[in-house]
C-alpha atoms as a PDB file:
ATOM      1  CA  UNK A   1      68.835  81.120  66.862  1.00  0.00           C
ATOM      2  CA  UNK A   2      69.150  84.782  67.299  1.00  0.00           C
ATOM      3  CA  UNK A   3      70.398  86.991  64.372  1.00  0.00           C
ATOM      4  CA  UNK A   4      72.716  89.877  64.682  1.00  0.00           C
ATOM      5  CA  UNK A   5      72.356  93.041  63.631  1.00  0.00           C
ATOM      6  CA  UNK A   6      73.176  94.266  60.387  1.00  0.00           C
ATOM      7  CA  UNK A   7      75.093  97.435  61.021  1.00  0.00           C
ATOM      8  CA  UNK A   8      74.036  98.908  57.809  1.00  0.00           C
ATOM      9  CA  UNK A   9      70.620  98.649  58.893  1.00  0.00           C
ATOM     10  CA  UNK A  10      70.863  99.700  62.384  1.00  0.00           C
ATOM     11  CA  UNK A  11      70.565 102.754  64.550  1.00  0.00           C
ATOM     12  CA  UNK A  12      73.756 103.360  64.370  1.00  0.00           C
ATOM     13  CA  UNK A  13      73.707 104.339  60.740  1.00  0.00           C
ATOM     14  CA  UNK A  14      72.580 107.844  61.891  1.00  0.00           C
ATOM     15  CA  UNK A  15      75.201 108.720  65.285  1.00  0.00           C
ATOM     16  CA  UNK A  16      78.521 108.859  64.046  1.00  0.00           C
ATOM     17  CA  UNK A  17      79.757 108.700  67.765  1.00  0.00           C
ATOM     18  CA  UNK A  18      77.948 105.199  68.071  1.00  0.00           C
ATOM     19  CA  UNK A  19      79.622 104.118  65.060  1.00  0.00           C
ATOM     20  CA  UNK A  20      83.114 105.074  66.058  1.00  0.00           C
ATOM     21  CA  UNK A  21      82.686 103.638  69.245  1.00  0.00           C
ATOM     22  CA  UNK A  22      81.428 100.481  67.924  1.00  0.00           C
ATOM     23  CA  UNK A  23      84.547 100.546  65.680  1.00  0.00           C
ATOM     24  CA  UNK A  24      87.155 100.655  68.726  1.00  0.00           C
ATOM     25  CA  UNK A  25      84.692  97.775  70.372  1.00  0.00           C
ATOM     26  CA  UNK A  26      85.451  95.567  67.178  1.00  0.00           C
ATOM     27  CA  UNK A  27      82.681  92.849  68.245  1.00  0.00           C
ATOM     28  CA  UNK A  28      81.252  91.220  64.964  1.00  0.00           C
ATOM     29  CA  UNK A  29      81.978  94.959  63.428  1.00  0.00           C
ATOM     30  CA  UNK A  30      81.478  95.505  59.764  1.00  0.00           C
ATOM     31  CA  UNK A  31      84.732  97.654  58.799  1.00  0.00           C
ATOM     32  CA  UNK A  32      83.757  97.751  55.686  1.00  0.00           C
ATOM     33  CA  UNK A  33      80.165  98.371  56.317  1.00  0.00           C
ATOM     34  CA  UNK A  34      80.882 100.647  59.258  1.00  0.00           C
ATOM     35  CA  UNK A  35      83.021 103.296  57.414  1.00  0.00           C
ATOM     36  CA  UNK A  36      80.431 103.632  54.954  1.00  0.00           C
ATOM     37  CA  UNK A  37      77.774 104.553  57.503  1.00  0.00           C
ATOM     38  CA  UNK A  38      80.395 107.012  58.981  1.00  0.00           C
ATOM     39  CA  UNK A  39      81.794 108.740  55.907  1.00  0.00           C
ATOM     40  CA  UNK A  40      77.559 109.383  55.534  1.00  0.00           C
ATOM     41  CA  UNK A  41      77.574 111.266  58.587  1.00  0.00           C
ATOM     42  CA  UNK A  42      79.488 113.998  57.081  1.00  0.00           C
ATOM     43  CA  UNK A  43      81.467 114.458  60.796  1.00  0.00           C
ATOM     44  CA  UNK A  44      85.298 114.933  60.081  1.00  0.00           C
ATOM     45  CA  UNK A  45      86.085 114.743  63.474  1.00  0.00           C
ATOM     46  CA  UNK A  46      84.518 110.889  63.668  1.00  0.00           C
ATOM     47  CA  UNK A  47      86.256 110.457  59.972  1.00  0.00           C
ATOM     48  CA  UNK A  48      89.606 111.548  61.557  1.00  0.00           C
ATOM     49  CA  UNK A  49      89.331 109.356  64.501  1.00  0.00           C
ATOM     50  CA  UNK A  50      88.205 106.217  62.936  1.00  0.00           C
ATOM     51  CA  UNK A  51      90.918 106.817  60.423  1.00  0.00           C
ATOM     52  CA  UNK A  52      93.163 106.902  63.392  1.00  0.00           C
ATOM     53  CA  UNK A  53      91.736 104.384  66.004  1.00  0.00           C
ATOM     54  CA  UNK A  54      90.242 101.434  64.232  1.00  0.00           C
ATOM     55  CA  UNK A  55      92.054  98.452  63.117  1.00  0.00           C
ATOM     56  CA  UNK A  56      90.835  98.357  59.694  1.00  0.00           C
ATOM     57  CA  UNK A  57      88.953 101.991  58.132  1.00  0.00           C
ATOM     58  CA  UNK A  58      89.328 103.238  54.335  1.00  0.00           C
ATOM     59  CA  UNK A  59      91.693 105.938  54.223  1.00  0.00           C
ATOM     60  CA  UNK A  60      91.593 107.083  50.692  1.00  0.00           C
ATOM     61  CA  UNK A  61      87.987 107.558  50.941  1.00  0.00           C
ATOM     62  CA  UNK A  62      88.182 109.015  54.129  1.00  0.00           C
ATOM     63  CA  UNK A  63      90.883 110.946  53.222  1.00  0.00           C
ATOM     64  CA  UNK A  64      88.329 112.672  50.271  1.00  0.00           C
ATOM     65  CA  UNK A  65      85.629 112.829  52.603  1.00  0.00           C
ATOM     66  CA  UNK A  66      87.479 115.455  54.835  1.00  0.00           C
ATOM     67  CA  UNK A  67      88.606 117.452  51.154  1.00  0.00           C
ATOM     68  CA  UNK A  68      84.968 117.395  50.379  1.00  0.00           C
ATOM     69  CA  UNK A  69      83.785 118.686  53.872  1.00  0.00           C
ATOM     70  CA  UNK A  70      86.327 121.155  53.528  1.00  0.00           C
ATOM     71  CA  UNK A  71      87.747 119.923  56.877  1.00  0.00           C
ATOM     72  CA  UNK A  72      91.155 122.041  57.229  1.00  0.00           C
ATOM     73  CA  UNK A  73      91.053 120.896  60.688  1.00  0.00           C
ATOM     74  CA  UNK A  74      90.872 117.475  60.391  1.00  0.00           C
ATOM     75  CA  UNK A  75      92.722 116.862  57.001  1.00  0.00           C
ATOM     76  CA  UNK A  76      96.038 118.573  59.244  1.00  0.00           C
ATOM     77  CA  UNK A  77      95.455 116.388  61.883  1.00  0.00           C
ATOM     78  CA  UNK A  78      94.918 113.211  59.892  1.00  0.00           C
ATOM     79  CA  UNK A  79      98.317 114.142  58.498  1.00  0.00           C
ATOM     80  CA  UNK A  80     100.474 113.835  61.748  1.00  0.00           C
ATOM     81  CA  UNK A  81      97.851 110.674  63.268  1.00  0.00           C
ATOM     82  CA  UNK A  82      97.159 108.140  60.441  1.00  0.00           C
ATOM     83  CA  UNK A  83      99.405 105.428  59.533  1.00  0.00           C
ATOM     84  CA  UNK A  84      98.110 105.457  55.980  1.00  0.00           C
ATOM     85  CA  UNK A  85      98.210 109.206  54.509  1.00  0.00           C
ATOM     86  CA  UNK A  86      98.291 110.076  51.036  1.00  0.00           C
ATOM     87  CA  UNK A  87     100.105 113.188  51.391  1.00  0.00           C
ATOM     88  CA  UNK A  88     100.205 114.329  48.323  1.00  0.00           C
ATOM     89  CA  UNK A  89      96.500 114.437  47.708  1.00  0.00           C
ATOM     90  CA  UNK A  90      96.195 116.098  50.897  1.00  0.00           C
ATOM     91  CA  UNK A  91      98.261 118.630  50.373  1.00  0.00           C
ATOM     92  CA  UNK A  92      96.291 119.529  47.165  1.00  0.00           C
ATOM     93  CA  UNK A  93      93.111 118.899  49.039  1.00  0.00           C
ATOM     94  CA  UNK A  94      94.495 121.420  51.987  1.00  0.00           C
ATOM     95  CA  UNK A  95      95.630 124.188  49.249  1.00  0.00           C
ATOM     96  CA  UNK A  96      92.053 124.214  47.349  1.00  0.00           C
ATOM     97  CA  UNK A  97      90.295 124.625  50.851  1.00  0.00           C
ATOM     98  CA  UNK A  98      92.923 126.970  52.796  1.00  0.00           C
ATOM     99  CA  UNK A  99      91.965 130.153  51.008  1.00  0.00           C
ATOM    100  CA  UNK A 100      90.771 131.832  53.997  1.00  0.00           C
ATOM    101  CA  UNK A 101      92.278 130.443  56.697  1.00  0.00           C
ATOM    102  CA  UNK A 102      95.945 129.190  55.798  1.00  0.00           C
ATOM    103  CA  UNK A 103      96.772 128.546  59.674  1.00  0.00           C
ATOM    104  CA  UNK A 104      96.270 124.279  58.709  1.00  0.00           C
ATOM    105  CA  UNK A 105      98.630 124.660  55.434  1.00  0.00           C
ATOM    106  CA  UNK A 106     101.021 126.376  57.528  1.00  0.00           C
ATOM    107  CA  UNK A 107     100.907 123.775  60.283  1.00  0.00           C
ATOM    108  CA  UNK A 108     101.083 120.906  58.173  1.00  0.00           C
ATOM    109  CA  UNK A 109     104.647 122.284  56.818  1.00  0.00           C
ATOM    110  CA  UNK A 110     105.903 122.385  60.440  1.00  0.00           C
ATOM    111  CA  UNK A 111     104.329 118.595  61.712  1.00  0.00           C
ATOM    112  CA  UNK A 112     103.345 116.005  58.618  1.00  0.00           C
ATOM    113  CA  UNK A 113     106.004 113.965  57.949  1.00  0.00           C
ATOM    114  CA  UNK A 114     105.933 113.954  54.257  1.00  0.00           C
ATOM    115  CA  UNK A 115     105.266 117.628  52.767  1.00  0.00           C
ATOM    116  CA  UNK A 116     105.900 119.386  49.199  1.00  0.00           C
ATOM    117  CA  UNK A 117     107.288 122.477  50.726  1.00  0.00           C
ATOM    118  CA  UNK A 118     107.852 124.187  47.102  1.00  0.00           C
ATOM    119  CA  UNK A 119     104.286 124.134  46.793  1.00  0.00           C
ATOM    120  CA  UNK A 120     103.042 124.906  49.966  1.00  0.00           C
ATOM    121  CA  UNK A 121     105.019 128.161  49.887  1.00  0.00           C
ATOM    122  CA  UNK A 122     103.220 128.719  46.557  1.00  0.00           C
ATOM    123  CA  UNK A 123     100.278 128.506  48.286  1.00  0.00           C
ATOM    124  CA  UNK A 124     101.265 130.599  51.093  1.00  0.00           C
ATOM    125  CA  UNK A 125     102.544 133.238  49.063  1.00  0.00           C
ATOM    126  CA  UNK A 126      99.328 133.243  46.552  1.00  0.00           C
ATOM    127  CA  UNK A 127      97.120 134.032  49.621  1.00  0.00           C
ATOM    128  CA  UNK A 128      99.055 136.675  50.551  1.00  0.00           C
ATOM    129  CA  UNK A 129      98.608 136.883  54.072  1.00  0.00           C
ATOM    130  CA  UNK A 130     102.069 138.026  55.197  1.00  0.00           C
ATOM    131  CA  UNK A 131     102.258 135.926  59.007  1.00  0.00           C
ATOM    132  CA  UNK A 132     101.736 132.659  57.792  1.00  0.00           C
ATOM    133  CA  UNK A 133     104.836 133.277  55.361  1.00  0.00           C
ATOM    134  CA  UNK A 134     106.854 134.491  58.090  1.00  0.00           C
ATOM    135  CA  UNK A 135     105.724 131.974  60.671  1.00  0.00           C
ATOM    136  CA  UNK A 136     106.842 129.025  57.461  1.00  0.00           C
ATOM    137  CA  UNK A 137     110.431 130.866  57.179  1.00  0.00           C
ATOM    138  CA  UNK A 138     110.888 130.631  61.349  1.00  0.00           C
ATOM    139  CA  UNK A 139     109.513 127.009  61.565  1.00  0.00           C
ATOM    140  CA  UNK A 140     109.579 124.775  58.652  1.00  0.00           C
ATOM    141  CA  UNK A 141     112.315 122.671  58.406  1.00  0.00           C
ATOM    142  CA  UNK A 142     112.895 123.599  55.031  1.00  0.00           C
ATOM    143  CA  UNK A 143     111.949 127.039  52.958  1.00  0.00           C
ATOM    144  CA  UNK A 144     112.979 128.742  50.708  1.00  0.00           C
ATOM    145  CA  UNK A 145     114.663 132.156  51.931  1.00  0.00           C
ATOM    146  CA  UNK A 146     115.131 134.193  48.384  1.00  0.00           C
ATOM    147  CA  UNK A 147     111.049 133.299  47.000  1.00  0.00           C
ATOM    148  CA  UNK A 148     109.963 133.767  51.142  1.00  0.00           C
ATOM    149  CA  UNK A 149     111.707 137.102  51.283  1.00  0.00           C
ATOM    150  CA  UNK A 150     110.622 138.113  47.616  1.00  0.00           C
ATOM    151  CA  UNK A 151     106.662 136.940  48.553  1.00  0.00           C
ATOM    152  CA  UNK A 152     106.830 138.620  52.055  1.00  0.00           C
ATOM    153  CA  UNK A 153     108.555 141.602  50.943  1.00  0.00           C
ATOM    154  CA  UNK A 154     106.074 142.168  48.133  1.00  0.00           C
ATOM    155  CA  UNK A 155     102.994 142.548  50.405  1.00  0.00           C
ATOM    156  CA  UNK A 156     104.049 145.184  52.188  1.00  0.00           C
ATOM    157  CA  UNK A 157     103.362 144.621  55.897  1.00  0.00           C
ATOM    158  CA  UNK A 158     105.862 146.220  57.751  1.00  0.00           C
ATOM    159  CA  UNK A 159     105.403 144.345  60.851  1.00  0.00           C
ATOM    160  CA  UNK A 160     106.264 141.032  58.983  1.00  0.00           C
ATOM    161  CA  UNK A 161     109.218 142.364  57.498  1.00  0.00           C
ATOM    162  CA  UNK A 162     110.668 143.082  60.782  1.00  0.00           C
ATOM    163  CA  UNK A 163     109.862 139.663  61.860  1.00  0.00           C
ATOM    164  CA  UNK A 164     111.439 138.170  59.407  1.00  0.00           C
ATOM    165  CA  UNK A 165     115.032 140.333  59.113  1.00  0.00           C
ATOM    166  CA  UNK A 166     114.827 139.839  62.858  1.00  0.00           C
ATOM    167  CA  UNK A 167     114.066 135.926  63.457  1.00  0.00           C
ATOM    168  CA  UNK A 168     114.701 134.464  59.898  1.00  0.00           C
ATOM    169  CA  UNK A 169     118.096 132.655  58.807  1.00  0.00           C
ATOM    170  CA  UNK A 170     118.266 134.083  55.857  1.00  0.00           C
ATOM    171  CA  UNK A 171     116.452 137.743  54.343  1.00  0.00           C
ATOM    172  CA  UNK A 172     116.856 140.049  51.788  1.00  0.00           C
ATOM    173  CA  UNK A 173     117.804 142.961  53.867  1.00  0.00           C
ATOM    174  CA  UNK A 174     118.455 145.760  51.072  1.00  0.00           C
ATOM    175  CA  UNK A 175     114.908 145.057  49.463  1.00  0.00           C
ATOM    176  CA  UNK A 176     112.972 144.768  53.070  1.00  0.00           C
ATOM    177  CA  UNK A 177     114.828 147.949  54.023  1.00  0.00           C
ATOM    178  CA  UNK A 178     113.739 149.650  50.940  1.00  0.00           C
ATOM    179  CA  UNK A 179     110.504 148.725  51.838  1.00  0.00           C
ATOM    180  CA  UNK A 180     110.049 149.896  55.284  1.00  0.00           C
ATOM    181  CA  UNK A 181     110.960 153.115  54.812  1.00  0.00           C
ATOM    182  CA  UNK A 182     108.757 153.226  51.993  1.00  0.00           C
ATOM    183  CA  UNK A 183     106.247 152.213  54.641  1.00  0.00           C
ATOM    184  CA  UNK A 184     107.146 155.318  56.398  1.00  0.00           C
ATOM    185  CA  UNK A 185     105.957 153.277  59.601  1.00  0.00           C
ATOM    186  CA  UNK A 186     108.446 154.774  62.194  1.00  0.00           C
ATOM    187  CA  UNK A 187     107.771 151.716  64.966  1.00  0.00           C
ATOM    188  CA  UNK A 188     109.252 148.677  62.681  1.00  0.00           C
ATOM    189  CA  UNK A 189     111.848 151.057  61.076  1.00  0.00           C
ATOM    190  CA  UNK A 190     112.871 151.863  64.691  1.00  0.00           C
ATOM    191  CA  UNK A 191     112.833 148.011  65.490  1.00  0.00           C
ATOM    192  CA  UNK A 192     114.424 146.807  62.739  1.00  0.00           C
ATOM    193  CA  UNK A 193     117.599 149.352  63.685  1.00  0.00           C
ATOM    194  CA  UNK A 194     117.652 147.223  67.011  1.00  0.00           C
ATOM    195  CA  UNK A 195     117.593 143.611  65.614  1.00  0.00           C
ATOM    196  CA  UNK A 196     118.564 143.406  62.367  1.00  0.00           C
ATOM    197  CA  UNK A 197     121.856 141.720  61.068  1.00  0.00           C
ATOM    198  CA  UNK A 198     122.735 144.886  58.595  1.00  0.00           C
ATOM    199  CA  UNK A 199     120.795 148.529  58.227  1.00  0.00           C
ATOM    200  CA  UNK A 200     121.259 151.323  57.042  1.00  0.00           C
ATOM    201  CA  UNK A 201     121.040 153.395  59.930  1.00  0.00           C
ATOM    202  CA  UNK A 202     121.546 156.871  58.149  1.00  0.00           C
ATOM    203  CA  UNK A 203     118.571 156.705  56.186  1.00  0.00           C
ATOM    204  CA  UNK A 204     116.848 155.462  58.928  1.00  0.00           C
ATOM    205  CA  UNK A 205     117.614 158.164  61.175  1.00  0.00           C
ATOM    206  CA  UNK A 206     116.711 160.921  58.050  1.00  0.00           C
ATOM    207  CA  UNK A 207     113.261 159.039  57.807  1.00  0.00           C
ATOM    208  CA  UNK A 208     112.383 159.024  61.358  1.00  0.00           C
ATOM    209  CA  UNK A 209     113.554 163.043  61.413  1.00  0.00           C
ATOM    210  CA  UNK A 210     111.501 163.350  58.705  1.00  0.00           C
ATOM    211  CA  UNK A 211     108.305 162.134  60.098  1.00  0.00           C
ATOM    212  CA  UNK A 212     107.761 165.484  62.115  1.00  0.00           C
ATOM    213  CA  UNK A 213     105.134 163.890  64.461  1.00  0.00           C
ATOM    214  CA  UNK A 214     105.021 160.133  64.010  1.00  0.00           C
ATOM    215  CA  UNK A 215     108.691 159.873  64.493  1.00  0.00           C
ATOM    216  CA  UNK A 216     109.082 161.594  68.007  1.00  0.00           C
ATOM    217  CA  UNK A 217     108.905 158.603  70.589  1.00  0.00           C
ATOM    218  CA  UNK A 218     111.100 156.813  68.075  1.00  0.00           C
ATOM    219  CA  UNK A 219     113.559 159.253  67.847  1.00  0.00           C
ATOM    220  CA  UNK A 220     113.218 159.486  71.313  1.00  0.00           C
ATOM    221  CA  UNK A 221     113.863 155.428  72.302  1.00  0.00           C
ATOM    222  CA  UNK A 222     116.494 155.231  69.304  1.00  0.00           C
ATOM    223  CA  UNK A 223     118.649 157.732  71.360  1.00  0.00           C
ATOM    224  CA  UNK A 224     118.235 155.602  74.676  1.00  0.00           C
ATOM    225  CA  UNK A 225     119.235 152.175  72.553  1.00  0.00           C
ATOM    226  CA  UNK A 226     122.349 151.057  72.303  1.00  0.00           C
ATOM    227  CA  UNK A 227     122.583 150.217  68.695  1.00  0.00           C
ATOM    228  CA  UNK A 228     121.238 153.374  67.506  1.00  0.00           C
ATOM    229  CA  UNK A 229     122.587 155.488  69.627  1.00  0.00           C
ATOM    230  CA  UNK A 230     126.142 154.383  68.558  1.00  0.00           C
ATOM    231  CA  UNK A 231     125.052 155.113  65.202  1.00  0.00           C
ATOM    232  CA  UNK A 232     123.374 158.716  65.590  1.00  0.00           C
ATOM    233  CA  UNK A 233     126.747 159.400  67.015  1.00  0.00           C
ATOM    234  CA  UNK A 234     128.480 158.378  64.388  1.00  0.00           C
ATOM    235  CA  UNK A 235     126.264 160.420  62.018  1.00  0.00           C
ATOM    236  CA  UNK A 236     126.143 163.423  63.918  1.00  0.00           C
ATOM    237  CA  UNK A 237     130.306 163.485  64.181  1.00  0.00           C
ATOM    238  CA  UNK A 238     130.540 162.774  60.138  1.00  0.00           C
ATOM    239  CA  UNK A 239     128.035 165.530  59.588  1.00  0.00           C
ATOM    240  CA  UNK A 240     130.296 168.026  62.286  1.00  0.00           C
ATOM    241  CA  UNK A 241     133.431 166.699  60.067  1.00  0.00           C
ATOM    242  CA  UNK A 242     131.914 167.381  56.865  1.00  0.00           C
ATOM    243  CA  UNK A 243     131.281 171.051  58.284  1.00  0.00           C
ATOM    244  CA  UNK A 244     135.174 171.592  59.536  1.00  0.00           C
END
């Protein structure tokens, strides 16, 4: 009588594709046997789709597989796909590996189920890269508007801070103010006098006169907006009144 392959002993202990498939086949597979062979591969994408597609796959271990790949990619999408998810180790997992690229740590805020969002906006804020924070304040279901504003706010980028007193429910608009026209960048100050819920529109208008040469196209468009124009009026007739 014929014997069957072993699957730990076959070819397909080497082609992580021929093991997944074989998976989804589930004729005489070795589950057990077969995510060994696979987590040896050392291919998150195969990890992440046997994790999602088989009837029977390890995910704890495959769940530390993708942390020790370093699999931001994969770790994310195991998050929204697998019926079994540990998020809590994944999250840790996804915050060790996200220092350069926080996109993944940002997405899995908006789409896993089950997310710590007190500690993922830690971990946005340590990295300091000002989108992802303001991208977390306009999408996640649920963020924190005073430590957002304070993180955001304390790196600086003007852009960002217009973003976020423009799109975000909640901001702190005296210290981002005080901030972009410490910036001196005349574009977002400008912006941020068309879009924001409250400004200070004097000081605004003194810091874009100020700015000799930068400030000319802005001083320019602010007098062709309807916001700002209002509001140069306003200071220009206090400032004839305070002359009478």
């Amino acid at each position: 009588m014929a014997v069957k392959p072993d699957t730990a002993r076959s070819p397909l202990s080497a082609d992580p594709d021929r093991i997944y498939n074989a998976g989804l086949a589930e004729d005489n597979f070795n589950f057990s046997n077969g995510t060994i062979q696979l987590l040896a591969c050392s291919s998150p994408r195969h990890i992440f789709l046997a994790g999602r597609d088989w009837a029977r796959f390890d995910h704890t271990a495959g769940l530390q597989a993708l942390i020790k790949l370093r699999s931001t990619e994969f770790l994310y999408q195991a998050g929204i796909y697998w019926k079994t998810f540990d998020a809590g180790t994944a999250l840790a997992g996804l915050i060790d590996i996200s220092e350069n690229d926080p996109e993944y740590l940002y997405r899995a805020g908006r789409f896993w189920h089950t997310f710590d969002y007190e500690k993922g906006l830690h971990a946005l804020a340590s990295l300091k890269i000002p989108r992802f924070i303001y991208y977390a304040g306009k999408e996640w279901k649920t963020f924190d508007y005073k430590r957002g504003s304070t993180a955001l706010i304390a790196m600086g980028d003007p852009e960002f801070i217009f973003y976020a007193g423009a799109h975000w429910k909640d901001f702190d608009y005296d210290a981002g103010f005080e901030k972009l026209l410490e910036s001196e960048n005349c574009e977002y100050i400008f912006k941020a006098g068309t879009l924001w819920r409250r400004f200070d529109y004097t000081r605004a208008w003194l810091k874009l006169e100020a700015a000799a040469v930068e400030g000319i196209e802005w001083r320019g468009r602010a007098l062709e907006q309807d916001r700002w124009r209002r509001a140069i009026r306003q200071i220009w007739d206090g400032m004839m009144h305070s002359q009478e």
